[in-house]
C-alpha atoms as a PDB file:
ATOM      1  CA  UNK A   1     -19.844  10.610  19.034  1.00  0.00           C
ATOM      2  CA  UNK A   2     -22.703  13.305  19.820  1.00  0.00           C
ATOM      3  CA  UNK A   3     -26.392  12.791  18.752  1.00  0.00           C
ATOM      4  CA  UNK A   4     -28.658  16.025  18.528  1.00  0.00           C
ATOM      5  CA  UNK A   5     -32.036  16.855  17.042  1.00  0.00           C
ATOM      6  CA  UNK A   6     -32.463  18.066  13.323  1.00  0.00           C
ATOM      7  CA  UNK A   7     -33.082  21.591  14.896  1.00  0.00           C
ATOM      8  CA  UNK A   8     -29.280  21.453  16.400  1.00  0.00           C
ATOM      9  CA  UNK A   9     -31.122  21.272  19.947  1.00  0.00           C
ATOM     10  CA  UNK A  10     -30.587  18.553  22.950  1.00  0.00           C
ATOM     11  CA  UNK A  11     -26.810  17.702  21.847  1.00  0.00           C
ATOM     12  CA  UNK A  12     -25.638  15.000  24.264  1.00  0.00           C
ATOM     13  CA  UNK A  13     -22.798  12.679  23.747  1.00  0.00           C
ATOM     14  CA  UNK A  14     -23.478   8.779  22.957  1.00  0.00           C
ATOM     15  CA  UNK A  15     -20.219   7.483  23.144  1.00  0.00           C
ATOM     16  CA  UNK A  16     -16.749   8.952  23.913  1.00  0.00           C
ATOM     17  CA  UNK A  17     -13.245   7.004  23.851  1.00  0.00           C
ATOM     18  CA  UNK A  18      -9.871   7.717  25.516  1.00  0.00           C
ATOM     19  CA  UNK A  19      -6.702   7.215  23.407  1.00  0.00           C
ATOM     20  CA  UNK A  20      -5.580   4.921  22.359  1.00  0.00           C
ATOM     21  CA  UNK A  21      -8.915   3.919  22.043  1.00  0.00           C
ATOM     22  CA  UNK A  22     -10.495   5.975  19.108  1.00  0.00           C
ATOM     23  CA  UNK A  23     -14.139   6.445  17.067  1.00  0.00           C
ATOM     24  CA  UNK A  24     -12.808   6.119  13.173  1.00  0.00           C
ATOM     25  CA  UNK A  25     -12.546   9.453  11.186  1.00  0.00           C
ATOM     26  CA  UNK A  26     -15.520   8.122   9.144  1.00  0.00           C
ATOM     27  CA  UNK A  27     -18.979   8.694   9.950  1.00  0.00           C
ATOM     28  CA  UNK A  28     -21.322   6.516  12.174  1.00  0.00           C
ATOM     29  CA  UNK A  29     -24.412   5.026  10.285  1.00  0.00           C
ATOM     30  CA  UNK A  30     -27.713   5.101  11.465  1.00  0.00           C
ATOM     31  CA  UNK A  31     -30.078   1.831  11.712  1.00  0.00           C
ATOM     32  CA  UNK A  32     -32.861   1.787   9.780  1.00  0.00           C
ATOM     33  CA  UNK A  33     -35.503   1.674  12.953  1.00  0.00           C
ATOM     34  CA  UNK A  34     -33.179   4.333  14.005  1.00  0.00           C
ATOM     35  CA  UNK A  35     -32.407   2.771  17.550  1.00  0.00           C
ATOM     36  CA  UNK A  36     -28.688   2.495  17.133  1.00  0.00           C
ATOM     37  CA  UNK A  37     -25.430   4.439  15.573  1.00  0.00           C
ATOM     38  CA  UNK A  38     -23.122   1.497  13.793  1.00  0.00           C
ATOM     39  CA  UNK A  39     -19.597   3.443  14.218  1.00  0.00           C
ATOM     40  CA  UNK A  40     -15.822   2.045  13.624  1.00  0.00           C
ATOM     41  CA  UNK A  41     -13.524   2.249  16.473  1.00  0.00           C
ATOM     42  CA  UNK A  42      -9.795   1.413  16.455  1.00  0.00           C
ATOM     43  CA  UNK A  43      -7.225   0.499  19.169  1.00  0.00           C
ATOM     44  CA  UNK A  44      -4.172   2.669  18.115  1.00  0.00           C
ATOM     45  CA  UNK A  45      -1.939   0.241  20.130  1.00  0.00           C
ATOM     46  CA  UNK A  46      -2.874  -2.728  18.591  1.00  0.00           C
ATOM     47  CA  UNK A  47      -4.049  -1.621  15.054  1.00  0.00           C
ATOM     48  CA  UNK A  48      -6.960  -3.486  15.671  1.00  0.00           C
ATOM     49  CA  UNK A  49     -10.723  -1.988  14.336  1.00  0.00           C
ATOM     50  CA  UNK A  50     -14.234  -2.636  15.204  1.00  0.00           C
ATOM     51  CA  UNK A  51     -17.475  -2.241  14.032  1.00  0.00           C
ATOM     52  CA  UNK A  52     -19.177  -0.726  17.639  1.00  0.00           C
ATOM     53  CA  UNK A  53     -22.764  -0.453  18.216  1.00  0.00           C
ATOM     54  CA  UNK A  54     -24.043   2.394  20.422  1.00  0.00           C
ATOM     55  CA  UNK A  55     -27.798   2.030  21.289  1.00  0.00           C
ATOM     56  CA  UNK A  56     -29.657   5.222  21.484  1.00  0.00           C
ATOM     57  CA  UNK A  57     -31.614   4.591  24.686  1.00  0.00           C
ATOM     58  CA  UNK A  58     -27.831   4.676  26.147  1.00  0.00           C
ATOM     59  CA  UNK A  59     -28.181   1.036  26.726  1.00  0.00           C
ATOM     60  CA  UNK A  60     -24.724  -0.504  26.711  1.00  0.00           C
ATOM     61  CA  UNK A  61     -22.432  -0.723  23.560  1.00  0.00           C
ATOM     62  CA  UNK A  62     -20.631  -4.376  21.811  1.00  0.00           C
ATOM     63  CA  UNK A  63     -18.598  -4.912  19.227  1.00  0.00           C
ATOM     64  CA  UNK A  64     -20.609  -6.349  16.515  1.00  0.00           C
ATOM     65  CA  UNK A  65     -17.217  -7.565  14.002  1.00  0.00           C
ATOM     66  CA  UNK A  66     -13.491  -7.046  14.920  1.00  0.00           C
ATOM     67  CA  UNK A  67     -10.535  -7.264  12.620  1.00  0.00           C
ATOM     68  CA  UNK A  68      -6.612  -6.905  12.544  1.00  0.00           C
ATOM     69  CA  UNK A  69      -7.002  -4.603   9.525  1.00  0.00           C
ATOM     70  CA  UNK A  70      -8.101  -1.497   9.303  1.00  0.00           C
ATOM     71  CA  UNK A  71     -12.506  -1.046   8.955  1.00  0.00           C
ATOM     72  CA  UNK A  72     -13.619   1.982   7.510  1.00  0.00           C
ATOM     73  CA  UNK A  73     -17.073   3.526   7.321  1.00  0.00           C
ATOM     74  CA  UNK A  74     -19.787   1.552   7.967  1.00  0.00           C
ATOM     75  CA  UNK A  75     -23.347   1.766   6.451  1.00  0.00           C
ATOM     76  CA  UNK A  76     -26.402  -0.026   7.379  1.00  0.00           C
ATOM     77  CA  UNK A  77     -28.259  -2.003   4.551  1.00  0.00           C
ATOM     78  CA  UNK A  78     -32.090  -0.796   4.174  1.00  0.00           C
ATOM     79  CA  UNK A  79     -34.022  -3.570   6.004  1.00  0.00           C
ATOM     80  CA  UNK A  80     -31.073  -3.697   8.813  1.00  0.00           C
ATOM     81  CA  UNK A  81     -29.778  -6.984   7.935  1.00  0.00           C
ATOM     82  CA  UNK A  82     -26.268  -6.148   8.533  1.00  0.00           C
ATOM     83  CA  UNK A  83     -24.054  -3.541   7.515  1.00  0.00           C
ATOM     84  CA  UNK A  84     -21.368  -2.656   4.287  1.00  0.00           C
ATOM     85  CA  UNK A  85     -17.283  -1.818   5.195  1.00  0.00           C
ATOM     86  CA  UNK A  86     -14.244  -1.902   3.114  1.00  0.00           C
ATOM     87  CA  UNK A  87     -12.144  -3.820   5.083  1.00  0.00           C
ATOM     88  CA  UNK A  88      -8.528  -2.808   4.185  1.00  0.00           C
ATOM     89  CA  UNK A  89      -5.505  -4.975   4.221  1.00  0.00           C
ATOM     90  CA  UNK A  90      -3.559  -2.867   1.346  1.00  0.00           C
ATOM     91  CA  UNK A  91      -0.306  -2.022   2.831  1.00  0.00           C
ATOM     92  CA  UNK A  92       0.107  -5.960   2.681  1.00  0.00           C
ATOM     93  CA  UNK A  93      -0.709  -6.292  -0.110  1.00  0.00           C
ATOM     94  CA  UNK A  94       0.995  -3.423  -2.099  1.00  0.00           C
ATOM     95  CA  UNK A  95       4.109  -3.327  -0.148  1.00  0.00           C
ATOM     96  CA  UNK A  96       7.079  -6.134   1.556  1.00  0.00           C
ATOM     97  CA  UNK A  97       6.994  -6.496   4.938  1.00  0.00           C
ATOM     98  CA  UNK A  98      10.447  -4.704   4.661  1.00  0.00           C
ATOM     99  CA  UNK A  99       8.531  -1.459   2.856  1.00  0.00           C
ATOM    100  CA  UNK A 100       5.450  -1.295   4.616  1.00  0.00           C
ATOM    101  CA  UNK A 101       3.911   1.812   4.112  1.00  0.00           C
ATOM    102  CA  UNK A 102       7.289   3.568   3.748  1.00  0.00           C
ATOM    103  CA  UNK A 103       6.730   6.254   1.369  1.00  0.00           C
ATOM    104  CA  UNK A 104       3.382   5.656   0.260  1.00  0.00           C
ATOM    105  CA  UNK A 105       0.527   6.117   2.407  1.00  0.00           C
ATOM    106  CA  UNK A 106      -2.965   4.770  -0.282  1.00  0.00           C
ATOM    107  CA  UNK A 107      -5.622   2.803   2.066  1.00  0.00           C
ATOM    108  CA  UNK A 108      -7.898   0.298   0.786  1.00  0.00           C
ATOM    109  CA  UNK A 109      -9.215  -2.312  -0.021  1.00  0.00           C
ATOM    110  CA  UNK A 110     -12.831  -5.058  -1.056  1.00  0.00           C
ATOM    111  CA  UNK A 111     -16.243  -4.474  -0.088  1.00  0.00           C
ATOM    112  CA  UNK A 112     -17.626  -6.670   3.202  1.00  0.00           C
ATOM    113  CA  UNK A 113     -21.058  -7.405   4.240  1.00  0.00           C
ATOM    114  CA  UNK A 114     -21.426  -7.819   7.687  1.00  0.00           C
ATOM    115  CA  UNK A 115     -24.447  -9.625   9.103  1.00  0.00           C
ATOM    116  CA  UNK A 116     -26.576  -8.422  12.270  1.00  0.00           C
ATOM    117  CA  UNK A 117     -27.040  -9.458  14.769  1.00  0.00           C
ATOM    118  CA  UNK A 118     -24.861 -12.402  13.856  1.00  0.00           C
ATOM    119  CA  UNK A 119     -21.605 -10.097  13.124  1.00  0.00           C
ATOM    120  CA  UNK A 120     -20.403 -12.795  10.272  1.00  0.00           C
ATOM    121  CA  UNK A 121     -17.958 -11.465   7.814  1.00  0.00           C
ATOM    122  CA  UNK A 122     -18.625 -12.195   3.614  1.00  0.00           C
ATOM    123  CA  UNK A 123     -16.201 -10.554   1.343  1.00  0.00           C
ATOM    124  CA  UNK A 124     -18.786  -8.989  -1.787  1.00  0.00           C
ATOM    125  CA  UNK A 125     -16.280  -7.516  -3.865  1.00  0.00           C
ATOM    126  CA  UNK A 126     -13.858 -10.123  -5.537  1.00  0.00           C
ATOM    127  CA  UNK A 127     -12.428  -7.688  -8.266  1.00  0.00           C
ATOM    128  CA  UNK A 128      -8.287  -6.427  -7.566  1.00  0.00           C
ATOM    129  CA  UNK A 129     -10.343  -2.897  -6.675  1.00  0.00           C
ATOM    130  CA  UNK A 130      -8.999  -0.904  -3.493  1.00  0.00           C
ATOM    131  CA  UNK A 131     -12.752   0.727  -2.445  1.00  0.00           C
ATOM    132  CA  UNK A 132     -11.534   3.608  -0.058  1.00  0.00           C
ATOM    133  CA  UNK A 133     -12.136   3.309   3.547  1.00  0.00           C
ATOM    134  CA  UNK A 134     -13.704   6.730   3.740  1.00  0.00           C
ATOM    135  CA  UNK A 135     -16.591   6.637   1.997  1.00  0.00           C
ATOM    136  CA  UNK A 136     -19.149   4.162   0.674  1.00  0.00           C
ATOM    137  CA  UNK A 137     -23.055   4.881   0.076  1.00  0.00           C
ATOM    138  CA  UNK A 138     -26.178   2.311  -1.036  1.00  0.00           C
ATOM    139  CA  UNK A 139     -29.365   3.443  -2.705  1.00  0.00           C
ATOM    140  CA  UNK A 140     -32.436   3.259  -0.805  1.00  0.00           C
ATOM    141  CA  UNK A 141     -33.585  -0.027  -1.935  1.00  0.00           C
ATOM    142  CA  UNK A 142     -30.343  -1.252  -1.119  1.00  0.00           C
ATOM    143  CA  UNK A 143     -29.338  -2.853  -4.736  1.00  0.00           C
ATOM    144  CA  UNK A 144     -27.261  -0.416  -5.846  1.00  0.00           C
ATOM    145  CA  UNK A 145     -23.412   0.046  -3.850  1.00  0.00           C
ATOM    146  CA  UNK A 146     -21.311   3.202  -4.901  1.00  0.00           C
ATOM    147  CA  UNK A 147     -17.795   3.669  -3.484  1.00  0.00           C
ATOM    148  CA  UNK A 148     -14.821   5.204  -4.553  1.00  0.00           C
ATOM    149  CA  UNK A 149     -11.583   3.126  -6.013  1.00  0.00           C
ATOM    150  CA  UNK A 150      -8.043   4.109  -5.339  1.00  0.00           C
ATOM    151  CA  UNK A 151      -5.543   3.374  -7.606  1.00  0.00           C
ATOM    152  CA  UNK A 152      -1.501   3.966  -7.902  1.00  0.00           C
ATOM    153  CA  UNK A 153       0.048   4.586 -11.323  1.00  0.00           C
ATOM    154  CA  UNK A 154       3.650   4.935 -11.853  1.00  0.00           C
ATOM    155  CA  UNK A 155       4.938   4.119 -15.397  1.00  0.00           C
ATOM    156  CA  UNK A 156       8.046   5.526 -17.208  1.00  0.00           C
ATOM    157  CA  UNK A 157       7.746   7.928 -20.277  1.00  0.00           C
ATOM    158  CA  UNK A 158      10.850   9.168 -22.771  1.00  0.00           C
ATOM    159  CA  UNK A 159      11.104  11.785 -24.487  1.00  0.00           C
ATOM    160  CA  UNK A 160      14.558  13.106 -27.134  1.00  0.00           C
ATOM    161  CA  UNK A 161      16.507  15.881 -25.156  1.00  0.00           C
ATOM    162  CA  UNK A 162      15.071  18.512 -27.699  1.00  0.00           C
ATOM    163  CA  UNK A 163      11.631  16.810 -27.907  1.00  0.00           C
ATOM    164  CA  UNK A 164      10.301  16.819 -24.300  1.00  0.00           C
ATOM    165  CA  UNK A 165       7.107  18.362 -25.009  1.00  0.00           C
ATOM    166  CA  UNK A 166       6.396  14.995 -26.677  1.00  0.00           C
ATOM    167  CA  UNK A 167       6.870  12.220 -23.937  1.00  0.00           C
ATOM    168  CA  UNK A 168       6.165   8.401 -24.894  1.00  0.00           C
ATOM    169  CA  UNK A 169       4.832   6.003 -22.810  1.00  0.00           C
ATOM    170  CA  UNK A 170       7.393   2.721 -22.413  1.00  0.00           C
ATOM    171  CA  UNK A 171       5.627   0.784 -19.453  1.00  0.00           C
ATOM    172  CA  UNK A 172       2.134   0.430 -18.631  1.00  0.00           C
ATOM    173  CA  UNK A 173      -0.306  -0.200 -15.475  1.00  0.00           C
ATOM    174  CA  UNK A 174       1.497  -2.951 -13.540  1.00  0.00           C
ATOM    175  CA  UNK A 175       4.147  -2.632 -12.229  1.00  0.00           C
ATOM    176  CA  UNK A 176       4.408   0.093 -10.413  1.00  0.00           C
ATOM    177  CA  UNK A 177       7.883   1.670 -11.518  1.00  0.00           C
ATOM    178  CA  UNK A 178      10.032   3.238  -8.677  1.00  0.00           C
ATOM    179  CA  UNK A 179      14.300   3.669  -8.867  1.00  0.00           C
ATOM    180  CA  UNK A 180      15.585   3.113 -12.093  1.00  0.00           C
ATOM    181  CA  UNK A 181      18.580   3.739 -14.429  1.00  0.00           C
ATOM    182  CA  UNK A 182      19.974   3.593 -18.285  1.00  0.00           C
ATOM    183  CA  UNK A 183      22.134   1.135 -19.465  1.00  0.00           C
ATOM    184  CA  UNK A 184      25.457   2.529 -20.956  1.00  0.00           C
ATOM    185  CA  UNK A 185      23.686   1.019 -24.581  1.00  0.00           C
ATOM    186  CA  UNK A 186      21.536   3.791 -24.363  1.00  0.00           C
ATOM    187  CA  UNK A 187      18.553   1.407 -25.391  1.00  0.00           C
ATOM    188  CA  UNK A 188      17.634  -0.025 -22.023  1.00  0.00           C
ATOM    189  CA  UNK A 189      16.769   1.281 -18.418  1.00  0.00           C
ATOM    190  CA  UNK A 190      16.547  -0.832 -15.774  1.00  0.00           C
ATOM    191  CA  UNK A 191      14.011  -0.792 -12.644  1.00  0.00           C
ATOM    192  CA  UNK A 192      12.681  -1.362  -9.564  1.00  0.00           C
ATOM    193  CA  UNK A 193       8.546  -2.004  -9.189  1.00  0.00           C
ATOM    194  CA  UNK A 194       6.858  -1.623  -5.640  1.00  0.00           C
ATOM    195  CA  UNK A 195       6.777  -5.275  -4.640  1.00  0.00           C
ATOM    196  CA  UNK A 196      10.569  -4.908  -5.574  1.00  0.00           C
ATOM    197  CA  UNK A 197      11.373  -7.212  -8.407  1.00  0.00           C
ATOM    198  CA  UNK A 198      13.677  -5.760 -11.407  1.00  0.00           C
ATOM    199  CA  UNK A 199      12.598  -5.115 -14.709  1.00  0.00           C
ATOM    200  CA  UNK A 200      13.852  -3.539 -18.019  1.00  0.00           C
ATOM    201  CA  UNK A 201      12.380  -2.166 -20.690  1.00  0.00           C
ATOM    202  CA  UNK A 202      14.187  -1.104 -24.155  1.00  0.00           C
ATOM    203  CA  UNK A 203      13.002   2.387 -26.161  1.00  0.00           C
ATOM    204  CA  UNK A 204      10.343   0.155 -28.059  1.00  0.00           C
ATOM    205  CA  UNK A 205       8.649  -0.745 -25.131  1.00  0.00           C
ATOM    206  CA  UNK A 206      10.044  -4.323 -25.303  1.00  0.00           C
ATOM    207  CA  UNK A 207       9.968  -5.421 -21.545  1.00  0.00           C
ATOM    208  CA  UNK A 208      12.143  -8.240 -19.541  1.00  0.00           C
ATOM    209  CA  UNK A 209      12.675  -9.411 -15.995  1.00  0.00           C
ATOM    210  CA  UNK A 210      16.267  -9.659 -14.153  1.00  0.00           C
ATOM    211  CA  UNK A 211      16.151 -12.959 -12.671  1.00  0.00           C
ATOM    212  CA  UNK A 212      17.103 -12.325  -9.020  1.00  0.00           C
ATOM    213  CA  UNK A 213      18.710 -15.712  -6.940  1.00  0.00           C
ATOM    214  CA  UNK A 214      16.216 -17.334  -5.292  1.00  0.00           C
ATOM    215  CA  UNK A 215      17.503 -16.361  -1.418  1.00  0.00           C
ATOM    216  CA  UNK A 216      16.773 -12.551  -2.566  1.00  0.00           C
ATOM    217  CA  UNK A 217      13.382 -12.369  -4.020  1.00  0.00           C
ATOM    218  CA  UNK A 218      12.884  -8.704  -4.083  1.00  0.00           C
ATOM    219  CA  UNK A 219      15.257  -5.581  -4.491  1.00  0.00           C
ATOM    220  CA  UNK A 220      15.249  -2.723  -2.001  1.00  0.00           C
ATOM    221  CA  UNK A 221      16.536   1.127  -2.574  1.00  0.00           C
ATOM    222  CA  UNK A 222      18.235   1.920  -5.114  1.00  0.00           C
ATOM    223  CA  UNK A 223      19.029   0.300  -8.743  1.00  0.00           C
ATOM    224  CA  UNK A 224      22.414   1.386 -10.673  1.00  0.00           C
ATOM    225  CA  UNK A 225      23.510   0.812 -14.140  1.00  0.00           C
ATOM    226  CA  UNK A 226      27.938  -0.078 -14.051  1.00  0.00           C
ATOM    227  CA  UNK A 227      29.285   1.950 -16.577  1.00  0.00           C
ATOM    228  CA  UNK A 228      30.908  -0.495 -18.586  1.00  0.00           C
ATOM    229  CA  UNK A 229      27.524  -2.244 -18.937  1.00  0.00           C
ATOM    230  CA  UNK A 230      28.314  -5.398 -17.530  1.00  0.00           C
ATOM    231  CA  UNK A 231      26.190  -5.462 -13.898  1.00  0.00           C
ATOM    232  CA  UNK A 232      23.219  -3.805 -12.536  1.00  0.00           C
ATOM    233  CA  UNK A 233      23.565  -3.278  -8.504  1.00  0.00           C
ATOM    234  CA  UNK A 234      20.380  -3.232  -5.998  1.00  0.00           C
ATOM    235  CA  UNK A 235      19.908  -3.904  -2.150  1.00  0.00           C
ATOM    236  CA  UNK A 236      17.913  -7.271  -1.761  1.00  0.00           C
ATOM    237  CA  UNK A 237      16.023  -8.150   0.974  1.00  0.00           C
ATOM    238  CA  UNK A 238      15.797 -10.274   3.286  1.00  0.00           C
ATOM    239  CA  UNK A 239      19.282  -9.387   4.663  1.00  0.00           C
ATOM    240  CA  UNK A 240      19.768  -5.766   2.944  1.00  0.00           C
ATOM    241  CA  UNK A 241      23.133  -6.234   1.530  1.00  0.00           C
ATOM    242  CA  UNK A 242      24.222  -4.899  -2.138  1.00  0.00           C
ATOM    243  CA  UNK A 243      23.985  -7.690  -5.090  1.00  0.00           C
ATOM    244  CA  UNK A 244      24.719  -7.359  -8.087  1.00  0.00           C
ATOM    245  CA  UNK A 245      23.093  -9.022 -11.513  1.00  0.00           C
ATOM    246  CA  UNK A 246      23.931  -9.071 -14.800  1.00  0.00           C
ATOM    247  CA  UNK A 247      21.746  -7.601 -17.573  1.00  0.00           C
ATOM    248  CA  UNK A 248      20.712 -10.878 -19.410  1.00  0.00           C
ATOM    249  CA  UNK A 249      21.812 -13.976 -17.450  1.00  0.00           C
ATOM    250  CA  UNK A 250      21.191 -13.229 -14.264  1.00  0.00           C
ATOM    251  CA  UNK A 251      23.539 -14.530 -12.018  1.00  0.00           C
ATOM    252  CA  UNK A 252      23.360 -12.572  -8.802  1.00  0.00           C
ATOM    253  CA  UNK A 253      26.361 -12.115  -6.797  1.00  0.00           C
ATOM    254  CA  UNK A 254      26.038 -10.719  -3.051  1.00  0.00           C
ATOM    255  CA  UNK A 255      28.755  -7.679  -2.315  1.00  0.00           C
ATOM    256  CA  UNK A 256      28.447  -6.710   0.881  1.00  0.00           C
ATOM    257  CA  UNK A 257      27.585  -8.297   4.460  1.00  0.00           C
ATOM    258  CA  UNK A 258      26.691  -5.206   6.467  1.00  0.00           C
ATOM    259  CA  UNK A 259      24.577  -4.672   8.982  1.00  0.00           C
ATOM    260  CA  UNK A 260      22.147  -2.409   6.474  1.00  0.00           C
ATOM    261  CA  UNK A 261      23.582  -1.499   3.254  1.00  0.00           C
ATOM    262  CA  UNK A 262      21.765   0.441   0.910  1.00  0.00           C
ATOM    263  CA  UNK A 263      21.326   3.078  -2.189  1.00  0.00           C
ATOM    264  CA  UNK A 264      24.275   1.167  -4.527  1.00  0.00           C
ATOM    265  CA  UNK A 265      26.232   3.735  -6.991  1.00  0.00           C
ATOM    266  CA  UNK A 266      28.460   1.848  -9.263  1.00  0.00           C
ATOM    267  CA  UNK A 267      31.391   3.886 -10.927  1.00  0.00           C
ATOM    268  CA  UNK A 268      31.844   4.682 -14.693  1.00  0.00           C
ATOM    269  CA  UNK A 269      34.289   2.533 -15.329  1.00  0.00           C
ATOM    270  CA  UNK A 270      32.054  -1.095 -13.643  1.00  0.00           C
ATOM    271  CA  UNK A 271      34.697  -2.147 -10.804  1.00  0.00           C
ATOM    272  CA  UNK A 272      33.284  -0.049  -7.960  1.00  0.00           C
ATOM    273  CA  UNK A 273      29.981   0.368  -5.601  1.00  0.00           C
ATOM    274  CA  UNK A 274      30.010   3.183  -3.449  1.00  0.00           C
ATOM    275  CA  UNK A 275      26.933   2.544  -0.617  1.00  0.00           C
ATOM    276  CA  UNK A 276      25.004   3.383   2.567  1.00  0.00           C
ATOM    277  CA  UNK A 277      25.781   1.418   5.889  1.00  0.00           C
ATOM    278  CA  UNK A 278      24.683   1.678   9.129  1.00  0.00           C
ATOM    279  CA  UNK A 279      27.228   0.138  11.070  1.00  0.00           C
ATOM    280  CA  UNK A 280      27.937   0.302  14.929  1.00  0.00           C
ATOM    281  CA  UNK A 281      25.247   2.575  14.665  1.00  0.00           C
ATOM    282  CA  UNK A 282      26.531   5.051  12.576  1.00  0.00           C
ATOM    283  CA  UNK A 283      25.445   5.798   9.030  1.00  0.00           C
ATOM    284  CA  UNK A 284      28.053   6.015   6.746  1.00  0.00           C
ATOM    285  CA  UNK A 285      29.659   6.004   3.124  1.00  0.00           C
ATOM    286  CA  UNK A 286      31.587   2.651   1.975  1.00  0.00           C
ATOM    287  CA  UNK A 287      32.662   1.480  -1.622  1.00  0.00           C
ATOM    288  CA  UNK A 288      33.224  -2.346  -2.611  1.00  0.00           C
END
């Protein structure tokens, strides 16, 4: 972190780290008597942040707040009171332990206020908002808090072969819709959401849950559609073997015992699953 005049003149460094010890991509904050830089620094082996403050006078540095989730930028509150942070624990939140952060890399999370010199933690924003780590401002009389809000939207539209250029909406907001696949009626397709539980929705938007067995709370990978209609097939988790389900009464069966099975294909005709397995550690093709 380097300090210089307005004028660009007498640069000097304040504070330098060595990896895997890090200053956060987001930008320090000033105090308002302007003796002291508020910055976020991280421990890349741990995953562990901190709120750091760097006197000016080159006096030594302390952690003010540390946390096992991720801090972003920090901002010091007009009359120096303490300081505003999104604190972030989203990858908990929006994905299994099994998922974490697989595919989808969206980082945020609720507003914190954290008190100086004290360094307690009070969570401001209680709202299902995910405030952005990077950036977060306050007006000059400190009332007013402006940040930015991330959201993920994934919903599934369907449109006649001939009529694409008219799409219609058949899911909304939550959940967020990943794998998914038709049912041989031609009125249903089935789905996966992001926490992985299975869904289905009909072409008039009339929605219903799969009931999964209560040993395999969430699907994984893949979702097929048999053929002849009778079972849906997903990877559950914990244990990442194939299941299968059937459309209305549940029911869950478990298919395979592997070591990791996943991305289920059942056949036209409803008596086969072709999958993924990693097995002796070798990834390879098997049907059941």
């Amino acid at each position: 972190i380097v300090v210089a005049h307005s004028d660009s003149s007498t640069q000097r460094i304040l504070a330098s780290r060595t990896a895997p010890l890090t200053f956060s991509f987001a930008a320090p904050s000033w105090s308002p008597d302007g003796r002291m830089v508020a910055a976020t620094a991280t421990d890349q082996s741990t995953g562990k942040s901190s709120i750091v403050l760097l006197p000016v006078d080159g006096g030594s540095s302390r952690d003010l707040y540390a946390s096992d989730s991720r801090i972003g930028a920090v901002r010091w509150l007009p009359h120096g009171s303490g300081l505003l942070t999104v604190i972030s624990e989203t990858l908990a939140r929006q994905f299994a332990a099994w998922q974490s952060g697989a595919y989808v890399h969206l980082s945020g999370g609720p507003i914190w206020r954290i008190g100086y010199p004290s360094g307690k933690a009070e969570r401001l924003t209680t709202d299902l908002a995910e405030y952005d780590l990077c950036c977060l401002s306050i007006a000059a009389d400190g009332r007013t808090i402006s940040g930015v809000v991330n959201s993920l939207v994934s919903d599934l539209w369907m449109a006649r072969a001939g009529e694409l250029g008219a799409p219609r909406q058949v899911t909304w907001g939550n959940p967020v819709v990943t794998r998914h696949a038709w049912l041989p009626d031609n009125d249903t397709i089935v789905y996966r959401d992001l926490s992985g539980r299975l869904g289905a929705v009909r072409k008039d938007g009339r929605a219903f849950n799969l009931q999964l067995p209560e040993a395999q709370k969430v699907g994984a990978g893949g979702v097929s559609a048999c053929g002849d209609g009778r079972y849906i097939v997903f990877q559950g988790v914990p244990g990442r073997n194939i299941w299968r389900v059937t459309p209305n009464a549940g029911g869950a069966t478990q298919l395979t015992h592997g070591f990791v099975d996943s991305n289920p294909a059942c056949s036209p005709d409803g008596k086969w699953v072709l999958f993924s397995s990693m097995r002796n550690g070798i990834a390879s093709t098997w049907r059941v």
